[in-house]
PDB file of N, CA and C in Angstrom:
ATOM      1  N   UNK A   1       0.811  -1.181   0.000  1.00  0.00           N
ATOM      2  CA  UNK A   1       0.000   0.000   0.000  1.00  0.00           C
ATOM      3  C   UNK A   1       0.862   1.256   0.000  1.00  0.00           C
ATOM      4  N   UNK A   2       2.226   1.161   0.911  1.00  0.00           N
ATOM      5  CA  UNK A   2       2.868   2.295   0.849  1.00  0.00           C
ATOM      6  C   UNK A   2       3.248   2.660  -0.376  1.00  0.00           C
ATOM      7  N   UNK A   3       3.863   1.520  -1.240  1.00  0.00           N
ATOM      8  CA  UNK A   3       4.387   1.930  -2.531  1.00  0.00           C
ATOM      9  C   UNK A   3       3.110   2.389  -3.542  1.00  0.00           C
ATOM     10  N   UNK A   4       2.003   2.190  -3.696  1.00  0.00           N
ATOM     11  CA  UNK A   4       0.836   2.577  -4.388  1.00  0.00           C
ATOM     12  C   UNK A   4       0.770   3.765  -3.881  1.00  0.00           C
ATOM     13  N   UNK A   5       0.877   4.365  -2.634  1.00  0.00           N
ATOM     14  CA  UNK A   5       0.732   5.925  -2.397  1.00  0.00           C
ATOM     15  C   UNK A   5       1.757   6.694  -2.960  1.00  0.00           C
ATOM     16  N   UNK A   6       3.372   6.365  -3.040  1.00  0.00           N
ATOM     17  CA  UNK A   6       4.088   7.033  -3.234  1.00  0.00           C
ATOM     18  C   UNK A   6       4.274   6.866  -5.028  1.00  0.00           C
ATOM     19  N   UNK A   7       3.503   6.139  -5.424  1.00  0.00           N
ATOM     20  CA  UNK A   7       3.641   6.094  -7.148  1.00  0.00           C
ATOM     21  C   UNK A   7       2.357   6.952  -7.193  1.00  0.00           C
ATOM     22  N   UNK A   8       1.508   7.379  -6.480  1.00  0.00           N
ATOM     23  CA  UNK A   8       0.003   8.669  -6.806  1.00  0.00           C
ATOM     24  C   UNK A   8       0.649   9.515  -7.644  1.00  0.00           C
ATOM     25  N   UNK A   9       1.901  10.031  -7.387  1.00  0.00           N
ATOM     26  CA  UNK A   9       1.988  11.728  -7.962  1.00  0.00           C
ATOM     27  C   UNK A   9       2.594  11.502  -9.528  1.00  0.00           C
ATOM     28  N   UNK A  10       3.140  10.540  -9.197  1.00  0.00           N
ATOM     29  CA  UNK A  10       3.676   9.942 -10.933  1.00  0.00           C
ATOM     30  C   UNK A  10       2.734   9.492 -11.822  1.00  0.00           C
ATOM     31  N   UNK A  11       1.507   8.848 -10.912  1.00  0.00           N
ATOM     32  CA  UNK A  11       0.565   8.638 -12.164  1.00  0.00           C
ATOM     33  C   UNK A  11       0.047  10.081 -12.509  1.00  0.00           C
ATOM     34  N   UNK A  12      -0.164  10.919 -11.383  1.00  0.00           N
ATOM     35  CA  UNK A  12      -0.844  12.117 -11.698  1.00  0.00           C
ATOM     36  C   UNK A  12      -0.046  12.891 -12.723  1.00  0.00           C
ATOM     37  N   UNK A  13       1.118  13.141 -12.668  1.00  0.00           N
ATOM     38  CA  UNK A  13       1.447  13.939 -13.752  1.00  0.00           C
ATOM     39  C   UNK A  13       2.153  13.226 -14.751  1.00  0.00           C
ATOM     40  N   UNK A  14       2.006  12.134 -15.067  1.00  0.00           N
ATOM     41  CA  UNK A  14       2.143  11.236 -16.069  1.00  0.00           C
ATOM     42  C   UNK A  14       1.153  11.336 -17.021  1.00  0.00           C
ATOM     43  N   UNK A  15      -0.115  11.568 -16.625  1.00  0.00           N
ATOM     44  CA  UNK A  15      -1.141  11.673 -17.458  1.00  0.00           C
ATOM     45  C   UNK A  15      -0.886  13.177 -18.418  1.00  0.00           C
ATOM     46  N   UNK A  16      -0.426  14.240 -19.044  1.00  0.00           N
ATOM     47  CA  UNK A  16      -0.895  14.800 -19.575  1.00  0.00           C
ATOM     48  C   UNK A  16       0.562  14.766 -20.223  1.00  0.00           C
ATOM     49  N   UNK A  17       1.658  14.105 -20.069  1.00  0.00           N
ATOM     50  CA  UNK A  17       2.802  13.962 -20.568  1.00  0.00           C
ATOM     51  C   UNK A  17       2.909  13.420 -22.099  1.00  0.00           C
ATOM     52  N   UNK A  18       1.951  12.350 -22.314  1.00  0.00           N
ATOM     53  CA  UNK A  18       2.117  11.664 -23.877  1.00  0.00           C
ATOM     54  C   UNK A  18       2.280  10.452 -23.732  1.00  0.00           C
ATOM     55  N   UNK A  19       2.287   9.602 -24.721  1.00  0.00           N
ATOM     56  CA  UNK A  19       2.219   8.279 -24.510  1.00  0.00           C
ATOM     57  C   UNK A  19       3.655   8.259 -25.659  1.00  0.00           C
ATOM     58  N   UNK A  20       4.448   6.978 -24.960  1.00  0.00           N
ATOM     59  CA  UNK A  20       5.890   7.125 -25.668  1.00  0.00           C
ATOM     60  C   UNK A  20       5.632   5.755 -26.618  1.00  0.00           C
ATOM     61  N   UNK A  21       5.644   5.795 -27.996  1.00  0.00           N
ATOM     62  CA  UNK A  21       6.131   4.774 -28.983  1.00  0.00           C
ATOM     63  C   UNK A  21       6.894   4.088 -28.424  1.00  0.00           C
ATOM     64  N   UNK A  22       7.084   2.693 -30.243  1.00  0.00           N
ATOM     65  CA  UNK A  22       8.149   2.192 -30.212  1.00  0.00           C
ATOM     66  C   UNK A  22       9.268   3.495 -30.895  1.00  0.00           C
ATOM     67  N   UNK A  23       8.673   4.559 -31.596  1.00  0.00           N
ATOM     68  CA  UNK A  23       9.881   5.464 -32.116  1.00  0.00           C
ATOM     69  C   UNK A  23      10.474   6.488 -31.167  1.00  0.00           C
ATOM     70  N   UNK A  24       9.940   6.259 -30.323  1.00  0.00           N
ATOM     71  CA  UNK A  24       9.992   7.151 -29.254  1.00  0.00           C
ATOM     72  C   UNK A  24       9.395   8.667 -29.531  1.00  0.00           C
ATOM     73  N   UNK A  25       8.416   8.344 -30.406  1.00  0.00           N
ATOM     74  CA  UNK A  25       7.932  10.362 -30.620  1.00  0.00           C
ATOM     75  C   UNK A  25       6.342  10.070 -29.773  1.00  0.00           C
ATOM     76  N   UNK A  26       6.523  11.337 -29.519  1.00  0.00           N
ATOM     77  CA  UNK A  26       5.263  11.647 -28.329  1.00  0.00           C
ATOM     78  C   UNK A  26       4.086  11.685 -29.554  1.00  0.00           C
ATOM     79  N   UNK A  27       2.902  11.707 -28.930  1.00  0.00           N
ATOM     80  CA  UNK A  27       1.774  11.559 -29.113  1.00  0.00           C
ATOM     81  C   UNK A  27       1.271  12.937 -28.888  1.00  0.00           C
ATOM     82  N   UNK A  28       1.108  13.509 -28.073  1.00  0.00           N
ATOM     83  CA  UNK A  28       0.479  14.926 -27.529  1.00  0.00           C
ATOM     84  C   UNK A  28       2.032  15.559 -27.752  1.00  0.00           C
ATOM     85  N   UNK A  29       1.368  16.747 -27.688  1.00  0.00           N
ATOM     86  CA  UNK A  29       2.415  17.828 -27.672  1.00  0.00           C
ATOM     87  C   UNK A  29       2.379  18.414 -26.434  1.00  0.00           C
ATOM     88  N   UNK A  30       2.618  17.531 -25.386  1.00  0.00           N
ATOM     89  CA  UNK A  30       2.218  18.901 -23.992  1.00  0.00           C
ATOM     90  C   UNK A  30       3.726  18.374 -23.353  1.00  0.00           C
ATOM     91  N   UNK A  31       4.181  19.753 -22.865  1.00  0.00           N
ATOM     92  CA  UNK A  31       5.437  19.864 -22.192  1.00  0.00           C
ATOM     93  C   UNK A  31       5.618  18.890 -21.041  1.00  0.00           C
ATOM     94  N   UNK A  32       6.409  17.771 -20.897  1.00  0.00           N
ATOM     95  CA  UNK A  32       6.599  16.826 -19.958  1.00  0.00           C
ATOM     96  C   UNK A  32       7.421  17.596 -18.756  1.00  0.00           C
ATOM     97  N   UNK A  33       6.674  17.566 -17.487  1.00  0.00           N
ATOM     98  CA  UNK A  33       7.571  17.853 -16.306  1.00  0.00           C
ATOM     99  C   UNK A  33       8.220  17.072 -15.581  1.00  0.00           C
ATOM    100  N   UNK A  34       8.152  15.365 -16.205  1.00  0.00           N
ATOM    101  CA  UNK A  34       8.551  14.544 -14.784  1.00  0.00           C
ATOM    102  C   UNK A  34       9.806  14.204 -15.820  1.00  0.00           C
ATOM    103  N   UNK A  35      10.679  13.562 -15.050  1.00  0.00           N
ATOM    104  CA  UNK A  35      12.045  13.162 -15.729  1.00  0.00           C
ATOM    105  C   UNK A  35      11.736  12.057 -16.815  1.00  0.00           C
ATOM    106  N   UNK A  36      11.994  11.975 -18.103  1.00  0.00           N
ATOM    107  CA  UNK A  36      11.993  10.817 -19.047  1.00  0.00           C
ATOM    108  C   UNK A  36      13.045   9.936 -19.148  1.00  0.00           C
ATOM    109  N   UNK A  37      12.637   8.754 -19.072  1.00  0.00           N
ATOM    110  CA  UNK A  37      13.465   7.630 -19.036  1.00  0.00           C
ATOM    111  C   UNK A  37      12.864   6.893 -20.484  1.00  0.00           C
ATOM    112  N   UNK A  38      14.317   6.502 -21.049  1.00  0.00           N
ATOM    113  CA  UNK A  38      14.321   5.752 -22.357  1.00  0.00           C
ATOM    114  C   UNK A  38      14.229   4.152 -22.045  1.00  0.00           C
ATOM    115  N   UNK A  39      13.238   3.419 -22.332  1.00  0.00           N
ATOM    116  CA  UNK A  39      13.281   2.154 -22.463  1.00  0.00           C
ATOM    117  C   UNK A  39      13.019   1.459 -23.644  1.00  0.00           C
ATOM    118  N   UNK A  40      13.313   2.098 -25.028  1.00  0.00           N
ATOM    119  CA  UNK A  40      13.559   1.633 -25.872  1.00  0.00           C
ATOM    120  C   UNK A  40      15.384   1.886 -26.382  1.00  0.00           C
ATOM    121  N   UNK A  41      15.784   0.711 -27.263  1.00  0.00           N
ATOM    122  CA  UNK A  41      17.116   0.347 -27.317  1.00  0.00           C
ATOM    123  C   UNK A  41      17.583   0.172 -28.838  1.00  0.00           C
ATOM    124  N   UNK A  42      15.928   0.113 -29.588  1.00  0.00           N
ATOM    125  CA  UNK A  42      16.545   0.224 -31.136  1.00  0.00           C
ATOM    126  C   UNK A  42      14.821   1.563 -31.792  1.00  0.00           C
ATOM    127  N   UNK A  43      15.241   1.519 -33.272  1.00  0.00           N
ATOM    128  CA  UNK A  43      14.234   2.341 -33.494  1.00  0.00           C
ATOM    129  C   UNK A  43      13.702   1.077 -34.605  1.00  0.00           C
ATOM    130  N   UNK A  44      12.269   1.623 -35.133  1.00  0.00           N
ATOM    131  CA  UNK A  44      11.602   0.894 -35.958  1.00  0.00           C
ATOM    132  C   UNK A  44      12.275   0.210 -36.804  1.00  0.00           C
ATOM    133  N   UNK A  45      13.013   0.695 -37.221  1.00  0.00           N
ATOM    134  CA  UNK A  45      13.431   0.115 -38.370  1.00  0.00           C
ATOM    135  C   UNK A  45      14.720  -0.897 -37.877  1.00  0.00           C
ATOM    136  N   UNK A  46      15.213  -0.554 -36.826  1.00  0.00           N
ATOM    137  CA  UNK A  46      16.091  -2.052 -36.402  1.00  0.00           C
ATOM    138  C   UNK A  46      17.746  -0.947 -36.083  1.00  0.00           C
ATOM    139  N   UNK A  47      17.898  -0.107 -36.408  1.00  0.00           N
ATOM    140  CA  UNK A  47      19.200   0.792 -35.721  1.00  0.00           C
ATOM    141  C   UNK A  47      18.937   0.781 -34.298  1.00  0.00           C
ATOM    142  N   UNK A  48      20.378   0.339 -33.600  1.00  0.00           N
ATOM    143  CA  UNK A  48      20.621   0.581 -32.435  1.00  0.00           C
ATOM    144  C   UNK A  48      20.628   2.681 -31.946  1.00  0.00           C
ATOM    145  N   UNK A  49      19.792   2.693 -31.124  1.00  0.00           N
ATOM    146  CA  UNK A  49      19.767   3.966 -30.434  1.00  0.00           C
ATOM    147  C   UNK A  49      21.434   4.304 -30.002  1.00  0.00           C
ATOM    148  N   UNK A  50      22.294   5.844 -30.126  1.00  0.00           N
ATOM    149  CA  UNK A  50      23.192   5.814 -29.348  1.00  0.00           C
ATOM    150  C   UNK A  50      22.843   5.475 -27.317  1.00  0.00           C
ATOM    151  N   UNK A  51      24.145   5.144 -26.612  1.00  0.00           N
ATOM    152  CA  UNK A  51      23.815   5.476 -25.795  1.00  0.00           C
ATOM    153  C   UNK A  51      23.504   6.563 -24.915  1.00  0.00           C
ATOM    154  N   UNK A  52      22.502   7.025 -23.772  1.00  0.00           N
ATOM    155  CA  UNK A  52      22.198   8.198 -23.457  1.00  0.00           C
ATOM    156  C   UNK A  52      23.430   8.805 -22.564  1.00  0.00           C
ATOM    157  N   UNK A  53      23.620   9.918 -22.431  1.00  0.00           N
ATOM    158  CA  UNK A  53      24.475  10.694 -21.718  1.00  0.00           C
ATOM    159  C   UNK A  53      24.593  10.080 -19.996  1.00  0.00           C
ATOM    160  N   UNK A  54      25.649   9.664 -19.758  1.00  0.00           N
ATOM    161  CA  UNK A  54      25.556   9.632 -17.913  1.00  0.00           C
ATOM    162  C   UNK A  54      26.271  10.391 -17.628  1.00  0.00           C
ATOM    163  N   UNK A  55      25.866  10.745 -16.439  1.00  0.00           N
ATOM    164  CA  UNK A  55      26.303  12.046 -15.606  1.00  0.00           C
ATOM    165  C   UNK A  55      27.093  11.552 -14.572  1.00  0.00           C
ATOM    166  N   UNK A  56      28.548  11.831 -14.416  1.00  0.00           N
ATOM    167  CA  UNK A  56      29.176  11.135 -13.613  1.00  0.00           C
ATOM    168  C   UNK A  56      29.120  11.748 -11.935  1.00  0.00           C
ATOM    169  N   UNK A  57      29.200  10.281 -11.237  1.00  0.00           N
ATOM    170  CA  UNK A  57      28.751  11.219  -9.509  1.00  0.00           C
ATOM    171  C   UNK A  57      30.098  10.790  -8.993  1.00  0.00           C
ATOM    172  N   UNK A  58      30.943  11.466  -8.706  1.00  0.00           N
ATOM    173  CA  UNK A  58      32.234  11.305  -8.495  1.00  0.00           C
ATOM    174  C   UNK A  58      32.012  11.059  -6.547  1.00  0.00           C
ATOM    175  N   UNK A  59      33.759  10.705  -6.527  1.00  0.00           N
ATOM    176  CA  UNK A  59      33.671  10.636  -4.759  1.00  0.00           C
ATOM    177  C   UNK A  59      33.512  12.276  -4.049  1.00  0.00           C
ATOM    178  N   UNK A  60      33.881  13.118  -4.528  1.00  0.00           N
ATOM    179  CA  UNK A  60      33.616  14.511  -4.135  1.00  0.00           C
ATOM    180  C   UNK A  60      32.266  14.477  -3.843  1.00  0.00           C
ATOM    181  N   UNK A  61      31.183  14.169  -4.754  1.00  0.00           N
ATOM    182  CA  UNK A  61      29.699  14.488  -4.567  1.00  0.00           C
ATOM    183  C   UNK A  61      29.004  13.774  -4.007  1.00  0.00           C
ATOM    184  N   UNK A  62      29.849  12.505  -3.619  1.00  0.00           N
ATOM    185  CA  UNK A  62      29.286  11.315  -2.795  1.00  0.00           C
ATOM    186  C   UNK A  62      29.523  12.035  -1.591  1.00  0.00           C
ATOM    187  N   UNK A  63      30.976  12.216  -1.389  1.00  0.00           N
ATOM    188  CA  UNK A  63      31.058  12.602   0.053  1.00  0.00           C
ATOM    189  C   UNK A  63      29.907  13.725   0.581  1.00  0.00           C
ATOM    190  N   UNK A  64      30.122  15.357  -0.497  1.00  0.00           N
ATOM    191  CA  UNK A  64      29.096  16.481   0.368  1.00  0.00           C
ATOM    192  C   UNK A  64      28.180  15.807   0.460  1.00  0.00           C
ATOM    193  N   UNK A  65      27.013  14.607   0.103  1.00  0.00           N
ATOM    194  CA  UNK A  65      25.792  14.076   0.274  1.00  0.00           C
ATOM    195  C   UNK A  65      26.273  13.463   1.584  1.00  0.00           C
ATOM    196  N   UNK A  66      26.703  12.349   1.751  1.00  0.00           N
ATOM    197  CA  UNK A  66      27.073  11.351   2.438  1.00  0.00           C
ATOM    198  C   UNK A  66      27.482  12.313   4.074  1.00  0.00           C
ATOM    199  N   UNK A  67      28.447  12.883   4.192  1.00  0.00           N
ATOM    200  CA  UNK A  67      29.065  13.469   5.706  1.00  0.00           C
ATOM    201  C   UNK A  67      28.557  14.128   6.463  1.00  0.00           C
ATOM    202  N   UNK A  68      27.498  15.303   5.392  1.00  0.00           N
ATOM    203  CA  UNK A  68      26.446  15.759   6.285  1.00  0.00           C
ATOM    204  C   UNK A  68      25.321  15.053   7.195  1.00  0.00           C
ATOM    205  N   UNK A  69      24.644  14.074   6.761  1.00  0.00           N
ATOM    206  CA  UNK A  69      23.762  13.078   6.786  1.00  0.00           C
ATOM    207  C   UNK A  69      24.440  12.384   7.938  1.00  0.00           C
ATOM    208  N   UNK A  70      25.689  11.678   7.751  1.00  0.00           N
ATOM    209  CA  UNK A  70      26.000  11.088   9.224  1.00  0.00           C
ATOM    210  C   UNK A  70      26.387  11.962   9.643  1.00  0.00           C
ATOM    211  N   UNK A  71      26.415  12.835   9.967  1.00  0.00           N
ATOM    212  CA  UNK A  71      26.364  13.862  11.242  1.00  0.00           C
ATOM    213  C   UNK A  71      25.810  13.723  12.042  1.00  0.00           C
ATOM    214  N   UNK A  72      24.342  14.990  10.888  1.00  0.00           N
ATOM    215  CA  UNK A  72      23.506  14.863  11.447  1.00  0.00           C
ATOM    216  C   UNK A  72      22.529  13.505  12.565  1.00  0.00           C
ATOM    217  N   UNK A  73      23.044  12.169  12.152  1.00  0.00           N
ATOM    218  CA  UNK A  73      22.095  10.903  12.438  1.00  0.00           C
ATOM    219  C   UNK A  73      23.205  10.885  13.743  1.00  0.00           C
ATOM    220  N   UNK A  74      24.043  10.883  14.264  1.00  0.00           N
ATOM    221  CA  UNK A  74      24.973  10.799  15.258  1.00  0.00           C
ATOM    222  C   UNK A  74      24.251  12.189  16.256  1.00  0.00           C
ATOM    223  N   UNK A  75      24.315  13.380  15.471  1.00  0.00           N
ATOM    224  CA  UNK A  75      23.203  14.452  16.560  1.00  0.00           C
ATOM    225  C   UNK A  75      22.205  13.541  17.091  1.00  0.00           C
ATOM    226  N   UNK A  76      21.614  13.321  16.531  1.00  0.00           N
ATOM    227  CA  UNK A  76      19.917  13.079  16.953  1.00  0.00           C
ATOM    228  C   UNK A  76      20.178  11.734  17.274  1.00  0.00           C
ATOM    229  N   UNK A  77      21.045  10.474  17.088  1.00  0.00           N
ATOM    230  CA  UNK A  77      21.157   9.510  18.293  1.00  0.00           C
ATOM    231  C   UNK A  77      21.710   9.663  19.268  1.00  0.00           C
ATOM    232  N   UNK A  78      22.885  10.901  19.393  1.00  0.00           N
ATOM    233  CA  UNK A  78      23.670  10.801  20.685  1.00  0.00           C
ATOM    234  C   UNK A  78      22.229  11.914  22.066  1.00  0.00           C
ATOM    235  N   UNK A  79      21.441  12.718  21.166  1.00  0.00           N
ATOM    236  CA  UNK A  79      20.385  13.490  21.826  1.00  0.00           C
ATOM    237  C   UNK A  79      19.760  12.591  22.789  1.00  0.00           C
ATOM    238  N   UNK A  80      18.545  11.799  21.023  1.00  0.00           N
ATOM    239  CA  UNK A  80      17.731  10.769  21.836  1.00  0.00           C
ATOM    240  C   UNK A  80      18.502   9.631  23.021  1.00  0.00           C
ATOM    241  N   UNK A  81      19.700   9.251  22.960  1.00  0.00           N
ATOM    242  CA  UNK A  81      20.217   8.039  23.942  1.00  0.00           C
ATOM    243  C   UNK A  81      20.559   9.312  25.210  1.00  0.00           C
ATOM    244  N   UNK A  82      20.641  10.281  25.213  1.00  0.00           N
ATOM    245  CA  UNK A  82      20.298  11.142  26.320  1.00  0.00           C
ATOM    246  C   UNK A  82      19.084  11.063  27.126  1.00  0.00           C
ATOM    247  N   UNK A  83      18.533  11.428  26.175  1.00  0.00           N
ATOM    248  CA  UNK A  83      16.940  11.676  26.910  1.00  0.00           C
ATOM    249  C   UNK A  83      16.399  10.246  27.683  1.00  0.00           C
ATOM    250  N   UNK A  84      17.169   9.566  26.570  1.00  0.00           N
ATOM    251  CA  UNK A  84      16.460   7.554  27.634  1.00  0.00           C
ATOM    252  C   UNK A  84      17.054   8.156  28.836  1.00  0.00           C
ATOM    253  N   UNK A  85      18.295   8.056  29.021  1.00  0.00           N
ATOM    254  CA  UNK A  85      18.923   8.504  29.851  1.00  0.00           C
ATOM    255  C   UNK A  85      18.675   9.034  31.241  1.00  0.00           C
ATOM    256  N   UNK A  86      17.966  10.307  30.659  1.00  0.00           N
ATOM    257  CA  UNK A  86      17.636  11.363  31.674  1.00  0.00           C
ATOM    258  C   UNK A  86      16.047  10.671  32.357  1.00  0.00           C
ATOM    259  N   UNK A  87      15.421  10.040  31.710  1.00  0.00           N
ATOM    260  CA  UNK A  87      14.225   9.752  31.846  1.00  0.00           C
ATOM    261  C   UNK A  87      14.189   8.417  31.927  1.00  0.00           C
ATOM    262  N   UNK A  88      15.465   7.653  32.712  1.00  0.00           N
ATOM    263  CA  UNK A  88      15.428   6.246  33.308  1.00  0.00           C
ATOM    264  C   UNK A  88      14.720   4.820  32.413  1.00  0.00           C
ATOM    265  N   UNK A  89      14.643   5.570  30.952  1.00  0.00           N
ATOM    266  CA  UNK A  89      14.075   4.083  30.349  1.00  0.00           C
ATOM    267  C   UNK A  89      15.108   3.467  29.540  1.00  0.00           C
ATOM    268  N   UNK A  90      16.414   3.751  29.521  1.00  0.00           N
ATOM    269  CA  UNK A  90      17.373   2.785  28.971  1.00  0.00           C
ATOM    270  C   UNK A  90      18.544   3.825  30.096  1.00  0.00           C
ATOM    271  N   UNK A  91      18.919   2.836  30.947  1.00  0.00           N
ATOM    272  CA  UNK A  91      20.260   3.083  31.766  1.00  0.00           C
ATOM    273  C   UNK A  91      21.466   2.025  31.924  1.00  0.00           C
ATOM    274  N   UNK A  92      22.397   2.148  31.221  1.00  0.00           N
ATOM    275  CA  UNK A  92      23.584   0.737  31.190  1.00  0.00           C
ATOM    276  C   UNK A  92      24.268   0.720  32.536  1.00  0.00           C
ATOM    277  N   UNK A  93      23.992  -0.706  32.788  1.00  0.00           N
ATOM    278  CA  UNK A  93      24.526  -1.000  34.113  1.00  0.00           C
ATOM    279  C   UNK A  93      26.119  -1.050  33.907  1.00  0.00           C
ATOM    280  N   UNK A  94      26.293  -0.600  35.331  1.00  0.00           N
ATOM    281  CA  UNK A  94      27.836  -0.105  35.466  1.00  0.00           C
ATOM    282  C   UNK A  94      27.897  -1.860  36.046  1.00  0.00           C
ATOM    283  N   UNK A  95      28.594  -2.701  35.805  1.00  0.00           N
ATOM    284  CA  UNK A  95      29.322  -3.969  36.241  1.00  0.00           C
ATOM    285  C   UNK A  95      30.809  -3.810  36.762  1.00  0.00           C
ATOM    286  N   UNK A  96      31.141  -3.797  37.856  1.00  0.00           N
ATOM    287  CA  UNK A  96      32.580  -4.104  38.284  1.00  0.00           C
ATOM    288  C   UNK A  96      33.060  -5.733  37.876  1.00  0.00           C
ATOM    289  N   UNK A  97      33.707  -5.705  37.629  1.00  0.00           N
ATOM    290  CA  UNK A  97      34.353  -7.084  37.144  1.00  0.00           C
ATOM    291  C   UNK A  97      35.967  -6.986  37.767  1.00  0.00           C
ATOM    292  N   UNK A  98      35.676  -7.282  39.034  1.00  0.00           N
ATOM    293  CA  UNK A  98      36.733  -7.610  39.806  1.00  0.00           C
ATOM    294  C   UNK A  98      36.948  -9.270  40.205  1.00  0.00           C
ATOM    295  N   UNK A  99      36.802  -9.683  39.603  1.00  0.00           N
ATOM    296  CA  UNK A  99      37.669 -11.478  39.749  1.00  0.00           C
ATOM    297  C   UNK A  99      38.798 -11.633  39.847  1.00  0.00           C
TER     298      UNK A  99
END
């Protein structure tokens, strides 16, 4: 059910986008807003399509995504394991282990 809610907005603006061939030419002429994805690989007549442009995501752009994010998730667990804390519903027992 969750995934049927979160595909709603794609059907919604999918609809006035066009319906894509095997040539890949639109049907309607109305300006597409959602991202187009090619799933055709040859054209009618049997020529291979070039391949489409990829956009390379280097380790630079991994990282600014990536370092902020665990930060932030280290804030807000070291907070919340406070608050158990302060409010006696998770407290780690201190064990002496003198044998």
């Amino acid at each position: 059910m969750a995934a049927s809610i979160l595909r709603l907005p794609l059907r919604l603006s999918s609809r006035n986008t066009g319906i894509m061939t095997r040539n890949t030419s639109l049907k309607t002429s109305t300006t597409s807003r959602t991202t187009q994805s090619r799933n055709v690989v040859s054209t009618s007549s049997g020529a291979i399509l070039p391949k489409p442009e990829k956009t390379p995501f280097g380790l630079i752009r991994m990282t600014v995504v990536v370092v902020p994010f665990l930060y932030v998730g280290t804030l807000i667990s070291k907070n919340f394991a406070a608050l158990l804390e302060e409010h006696d519903i998770f407290v780690p027992e201190d064990d002496d282990d003198d044998d």
